[in-house]
C-alpha atoms as a PDB file:
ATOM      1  CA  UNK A   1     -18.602  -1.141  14.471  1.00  0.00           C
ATOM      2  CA  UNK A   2     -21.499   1.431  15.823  1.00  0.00           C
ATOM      3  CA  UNK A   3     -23.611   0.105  12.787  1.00  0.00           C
ATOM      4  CA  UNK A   4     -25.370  -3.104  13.697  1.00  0.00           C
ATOM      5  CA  UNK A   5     -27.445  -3.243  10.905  1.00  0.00           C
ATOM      6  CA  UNK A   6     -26.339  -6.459   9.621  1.00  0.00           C
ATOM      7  CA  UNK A   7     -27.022  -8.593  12.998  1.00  0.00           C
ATOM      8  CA  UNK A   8     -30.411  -8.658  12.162  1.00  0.00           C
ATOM      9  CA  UNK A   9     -29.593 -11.135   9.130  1.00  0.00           C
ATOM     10  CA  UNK A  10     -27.169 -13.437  10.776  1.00  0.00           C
ATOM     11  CA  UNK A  11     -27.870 -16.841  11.763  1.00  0.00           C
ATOM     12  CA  UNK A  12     -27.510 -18.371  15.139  1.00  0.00           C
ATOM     13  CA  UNK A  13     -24.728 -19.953  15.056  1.00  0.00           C
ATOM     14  CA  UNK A  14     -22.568 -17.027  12.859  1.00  0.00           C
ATOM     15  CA  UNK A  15     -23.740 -14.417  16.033  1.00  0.00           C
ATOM     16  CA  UNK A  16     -22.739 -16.690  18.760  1.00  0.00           C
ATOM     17  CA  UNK A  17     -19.479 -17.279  17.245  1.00  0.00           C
ATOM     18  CA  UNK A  18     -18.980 -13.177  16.890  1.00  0.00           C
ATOM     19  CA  UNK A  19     -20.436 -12.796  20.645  1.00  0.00           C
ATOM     20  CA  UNK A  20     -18.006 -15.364  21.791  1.00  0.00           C
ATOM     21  CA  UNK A  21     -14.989 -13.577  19.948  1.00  0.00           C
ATOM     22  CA  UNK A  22     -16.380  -9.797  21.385  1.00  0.00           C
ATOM     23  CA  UNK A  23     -16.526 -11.907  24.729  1.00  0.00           C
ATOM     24  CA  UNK A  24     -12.612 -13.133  24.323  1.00  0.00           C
ATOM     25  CA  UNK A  25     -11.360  -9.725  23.608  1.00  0.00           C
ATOM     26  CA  UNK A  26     -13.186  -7.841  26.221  1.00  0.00           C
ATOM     27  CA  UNK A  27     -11.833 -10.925  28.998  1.00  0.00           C
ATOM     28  CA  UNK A  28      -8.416 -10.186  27.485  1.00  0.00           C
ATOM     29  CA  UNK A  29      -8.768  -6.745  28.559  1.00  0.00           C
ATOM     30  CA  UNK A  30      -6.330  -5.384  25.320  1.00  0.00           C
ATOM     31  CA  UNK A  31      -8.681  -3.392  23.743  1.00  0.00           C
ATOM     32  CA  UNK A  32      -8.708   0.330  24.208  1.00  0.00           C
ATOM     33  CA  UNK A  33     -11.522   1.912  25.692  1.00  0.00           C
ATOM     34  CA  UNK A  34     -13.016   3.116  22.890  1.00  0.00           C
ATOM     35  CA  UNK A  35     -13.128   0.229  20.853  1.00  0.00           C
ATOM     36  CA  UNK A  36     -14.074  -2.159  23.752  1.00  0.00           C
ATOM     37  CA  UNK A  37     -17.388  -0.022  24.088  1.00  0.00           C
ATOM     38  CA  UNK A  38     -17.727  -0.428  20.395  1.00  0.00           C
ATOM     39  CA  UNK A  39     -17.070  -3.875  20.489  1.00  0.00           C
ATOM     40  CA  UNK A  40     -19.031  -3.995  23.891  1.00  0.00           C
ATOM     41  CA  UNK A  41     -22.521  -2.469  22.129  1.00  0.00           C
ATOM     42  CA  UNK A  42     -22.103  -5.103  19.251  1.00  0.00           C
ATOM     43  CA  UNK A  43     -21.921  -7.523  21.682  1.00  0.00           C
ATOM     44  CA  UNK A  44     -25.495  -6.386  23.386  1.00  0.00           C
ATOM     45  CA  UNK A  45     -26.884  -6.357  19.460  1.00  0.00           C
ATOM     46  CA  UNK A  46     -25.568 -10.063  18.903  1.00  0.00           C
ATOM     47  CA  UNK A  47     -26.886 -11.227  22.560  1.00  0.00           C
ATOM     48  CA  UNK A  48     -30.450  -9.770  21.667  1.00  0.00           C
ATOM     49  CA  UNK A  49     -30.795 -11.119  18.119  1.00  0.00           C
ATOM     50  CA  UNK A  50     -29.574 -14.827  19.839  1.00  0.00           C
ATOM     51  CA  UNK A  51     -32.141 -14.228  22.266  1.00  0.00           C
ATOM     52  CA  UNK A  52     -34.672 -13.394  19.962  1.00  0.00           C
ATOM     53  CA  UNK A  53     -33.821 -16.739  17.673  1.00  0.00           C
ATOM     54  CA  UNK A  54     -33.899 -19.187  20.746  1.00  0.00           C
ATOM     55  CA  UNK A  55     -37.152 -17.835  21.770  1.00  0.00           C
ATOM     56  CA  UNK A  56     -38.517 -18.442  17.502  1.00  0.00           C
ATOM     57  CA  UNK A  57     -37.078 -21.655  17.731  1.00  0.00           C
ATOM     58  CA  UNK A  58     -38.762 -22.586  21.359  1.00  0.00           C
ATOM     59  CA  UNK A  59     -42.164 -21.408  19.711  1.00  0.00           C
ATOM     60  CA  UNK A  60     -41.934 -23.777  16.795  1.00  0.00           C
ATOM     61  CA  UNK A  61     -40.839 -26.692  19.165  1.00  0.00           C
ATOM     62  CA  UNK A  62     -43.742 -25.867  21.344  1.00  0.00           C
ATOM     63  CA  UNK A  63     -45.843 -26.423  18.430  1.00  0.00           C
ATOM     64  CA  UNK A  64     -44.891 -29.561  17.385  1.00  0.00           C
ATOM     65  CA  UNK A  65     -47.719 -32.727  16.920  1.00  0.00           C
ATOM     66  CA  UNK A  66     -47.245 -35.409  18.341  1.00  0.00           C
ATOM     67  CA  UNK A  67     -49.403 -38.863  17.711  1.00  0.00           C
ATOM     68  CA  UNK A  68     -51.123 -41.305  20.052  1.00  0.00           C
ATOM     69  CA  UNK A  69     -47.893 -42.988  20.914  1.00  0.00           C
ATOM     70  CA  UNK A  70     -46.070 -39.745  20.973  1.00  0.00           C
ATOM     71  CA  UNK A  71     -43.696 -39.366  17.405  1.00  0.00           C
ATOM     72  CA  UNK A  72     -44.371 -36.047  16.382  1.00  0.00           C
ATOM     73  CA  UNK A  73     -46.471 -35.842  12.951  1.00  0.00           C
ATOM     74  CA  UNK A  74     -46.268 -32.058  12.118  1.00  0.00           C
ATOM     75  CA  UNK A  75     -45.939 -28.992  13.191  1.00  0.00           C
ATOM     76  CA  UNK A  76     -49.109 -26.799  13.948  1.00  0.00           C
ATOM     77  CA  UNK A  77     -48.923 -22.902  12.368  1.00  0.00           C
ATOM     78  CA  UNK A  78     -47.301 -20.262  14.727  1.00  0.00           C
ATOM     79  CA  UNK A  79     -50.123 -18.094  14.861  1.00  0.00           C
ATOM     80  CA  UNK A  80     -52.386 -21.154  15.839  1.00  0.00           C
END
């Protein structure tokens, strides 16, 4: 589990649900030591790519266009 290469490609919702399970087993307190610092530094990889997705997805809500009376009509580029 030291290898945490493939974090960086998950979606949202597929880390969150891995977090959540590394966040189960280290409440449970089963795990050995080693493992639950394995399991533990996964855990910190997951929690930083979630972060790092919320704060893409608050950025393109942030840009969002909205019309006179207020229904959005677009989306303005990122970089704008």
């Amino acid at each position: 589990m030291a290898d945490n290469d493939d974090v960086k490609t998950m979606s949202f919702e597929a880390a969150l649900a891995q977090l959540e399970e590394i966040v189960g087993k280290l409440e449970s307190g089963r795990a050995p030591l080693a493992e639950s610092i394995a399991i533990y530094e996964r855990g910190e990889a997951l929690k930083a790519h979630c972060e790092a997705l919320l704060r893409t997805a608050e950025a393109r809500i942030e840009k969002i266009t909205l019309s006179r009376d207020g229904k959005p009509t677009g989306t303005e580029p990122l970089d704008a």
